[in-house]
Protein backbone atom coordinates (compact mmCIF):
# COMPACT_ATOMS: atom_id res chain seq x y z
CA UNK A 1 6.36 13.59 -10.94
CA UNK A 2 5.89 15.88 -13.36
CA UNK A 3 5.02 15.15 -17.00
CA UNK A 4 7.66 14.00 -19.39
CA UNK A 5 7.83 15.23 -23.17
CA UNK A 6 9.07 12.78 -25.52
CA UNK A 7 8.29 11.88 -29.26
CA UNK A 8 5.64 14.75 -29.58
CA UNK A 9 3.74 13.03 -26.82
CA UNK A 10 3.36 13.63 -22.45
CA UNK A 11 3.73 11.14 -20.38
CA UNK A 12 3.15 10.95 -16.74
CA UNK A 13 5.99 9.12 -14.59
CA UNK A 14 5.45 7.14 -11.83
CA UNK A 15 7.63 4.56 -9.55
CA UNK A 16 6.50 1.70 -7.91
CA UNK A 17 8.48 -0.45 -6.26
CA UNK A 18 11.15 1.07 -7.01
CA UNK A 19 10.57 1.25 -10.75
CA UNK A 20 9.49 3.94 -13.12
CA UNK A 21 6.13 3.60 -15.24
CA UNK A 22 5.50 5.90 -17.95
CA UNK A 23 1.40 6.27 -18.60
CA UNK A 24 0.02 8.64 -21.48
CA UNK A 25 -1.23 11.81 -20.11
CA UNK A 26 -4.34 11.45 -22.08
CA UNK A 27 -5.01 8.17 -20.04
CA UNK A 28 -4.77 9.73 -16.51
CA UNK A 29 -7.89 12.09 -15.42
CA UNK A 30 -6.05 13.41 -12.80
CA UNK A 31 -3.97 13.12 -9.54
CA UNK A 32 -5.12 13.97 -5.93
CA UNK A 33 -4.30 13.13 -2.68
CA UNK A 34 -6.36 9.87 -2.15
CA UNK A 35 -9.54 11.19 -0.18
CA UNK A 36 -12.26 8.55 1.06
CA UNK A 37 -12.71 5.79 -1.03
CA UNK A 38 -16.43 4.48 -1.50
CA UNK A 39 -15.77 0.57 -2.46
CA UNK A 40 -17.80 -1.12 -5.67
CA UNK A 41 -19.31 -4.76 -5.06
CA UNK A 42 -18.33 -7.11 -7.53
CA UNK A 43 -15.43 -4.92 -8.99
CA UNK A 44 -12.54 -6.18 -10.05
CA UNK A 45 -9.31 -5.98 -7.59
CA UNK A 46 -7.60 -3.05 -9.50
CA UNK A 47 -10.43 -0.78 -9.12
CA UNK A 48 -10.30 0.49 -5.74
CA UNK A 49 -13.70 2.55 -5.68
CA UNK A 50 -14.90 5.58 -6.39
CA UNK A 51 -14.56 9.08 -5.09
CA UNK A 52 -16.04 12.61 -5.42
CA UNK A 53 -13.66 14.64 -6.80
CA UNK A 54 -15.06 18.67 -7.13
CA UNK A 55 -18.77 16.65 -7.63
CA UNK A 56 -17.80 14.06 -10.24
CA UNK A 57 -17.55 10.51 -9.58
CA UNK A 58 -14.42 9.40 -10.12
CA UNK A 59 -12.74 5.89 -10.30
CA UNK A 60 -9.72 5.08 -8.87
CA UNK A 61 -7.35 2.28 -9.97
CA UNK A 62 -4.75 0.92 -7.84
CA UNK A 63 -2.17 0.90 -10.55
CA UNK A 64 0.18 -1.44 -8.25
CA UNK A 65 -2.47 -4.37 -8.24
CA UNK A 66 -3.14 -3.46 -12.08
CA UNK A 67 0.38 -4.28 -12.91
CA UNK A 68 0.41 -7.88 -10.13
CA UNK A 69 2.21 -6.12 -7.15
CA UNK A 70 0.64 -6.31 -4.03
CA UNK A 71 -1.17 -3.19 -2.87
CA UNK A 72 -0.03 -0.93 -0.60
CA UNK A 73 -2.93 -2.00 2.28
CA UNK A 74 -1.66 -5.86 2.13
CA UNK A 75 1.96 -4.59 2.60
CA UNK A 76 0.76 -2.62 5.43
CA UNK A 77 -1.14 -5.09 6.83
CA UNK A 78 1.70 -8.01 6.35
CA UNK A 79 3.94 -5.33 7.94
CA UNK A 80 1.76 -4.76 11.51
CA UNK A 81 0.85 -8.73 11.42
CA UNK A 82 4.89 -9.60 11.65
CA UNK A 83 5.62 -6.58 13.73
CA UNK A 84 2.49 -8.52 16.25
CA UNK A 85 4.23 -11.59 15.80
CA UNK A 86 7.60 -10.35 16.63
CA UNK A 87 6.04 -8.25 19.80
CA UNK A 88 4.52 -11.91 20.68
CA UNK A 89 7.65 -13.76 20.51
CA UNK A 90 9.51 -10.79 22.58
CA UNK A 91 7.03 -11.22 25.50
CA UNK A 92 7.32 -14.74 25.23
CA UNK A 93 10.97 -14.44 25.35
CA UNK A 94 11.39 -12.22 27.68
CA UNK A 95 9.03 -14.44 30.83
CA UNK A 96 11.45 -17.31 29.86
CA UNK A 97 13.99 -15.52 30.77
CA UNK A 98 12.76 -13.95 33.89
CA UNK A 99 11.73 -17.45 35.24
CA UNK A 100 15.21 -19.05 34.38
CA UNK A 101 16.75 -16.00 36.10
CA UNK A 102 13.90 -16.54 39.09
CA UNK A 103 14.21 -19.89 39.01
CA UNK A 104 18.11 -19.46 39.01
CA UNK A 105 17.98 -17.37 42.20
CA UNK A 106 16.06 -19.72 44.40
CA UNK A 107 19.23 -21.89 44.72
């Protein structure tokens, strides 16, 4: 989103989860599309690494953890683990039901 002008000062918008954050534009650097992310040992969850951005090193915050949402990667992750799960269970299902119907058949 575009920066908003209000009370002689910018702010830039963003929505997570469905919700709109306002941060001062003097507080955000930039915004790119997320390139490769070099991690940080020992830093804290929010920071997500660092990246070279036109050679500077650059931090990047996952705003989402910042504010106590999950990040994007564990919703991912939760999201292929159940779809797994589900994919289990449907395999699972579906034998049981081809050896009733088999076993069904025999008599």
């Amino acid at each position: 989103m575009p920066p908003i002008h209000n009370n002689n000062r910018l702010w830039t918008v963003v929505v997570l989860e469905n919700k709109l954050f306002a941060i001062p534009v003097e507080y955000v650097q930039t915004m790119v599309t997320l390139p490769d992310v070099a991690s940080i040992p020992n830093a804290p969850d929010h920071v997500r690494g660092v990246i070279n951005l036109r050679g500077a090193v650059m931090s990047v915050v996952d705003l989402r953890v910042l504010l106590g949402m999950p990040s994007v990667k564990m919703e991912v992750e939760n999201l292929v683990e159940m779809l797994n799960q589900r994919e289990k269970d449907h395999i699972k299902g579906s034998c049981k039901n081809n050896l009733n119907k088999l076993s069904f058949s025999r008599t």
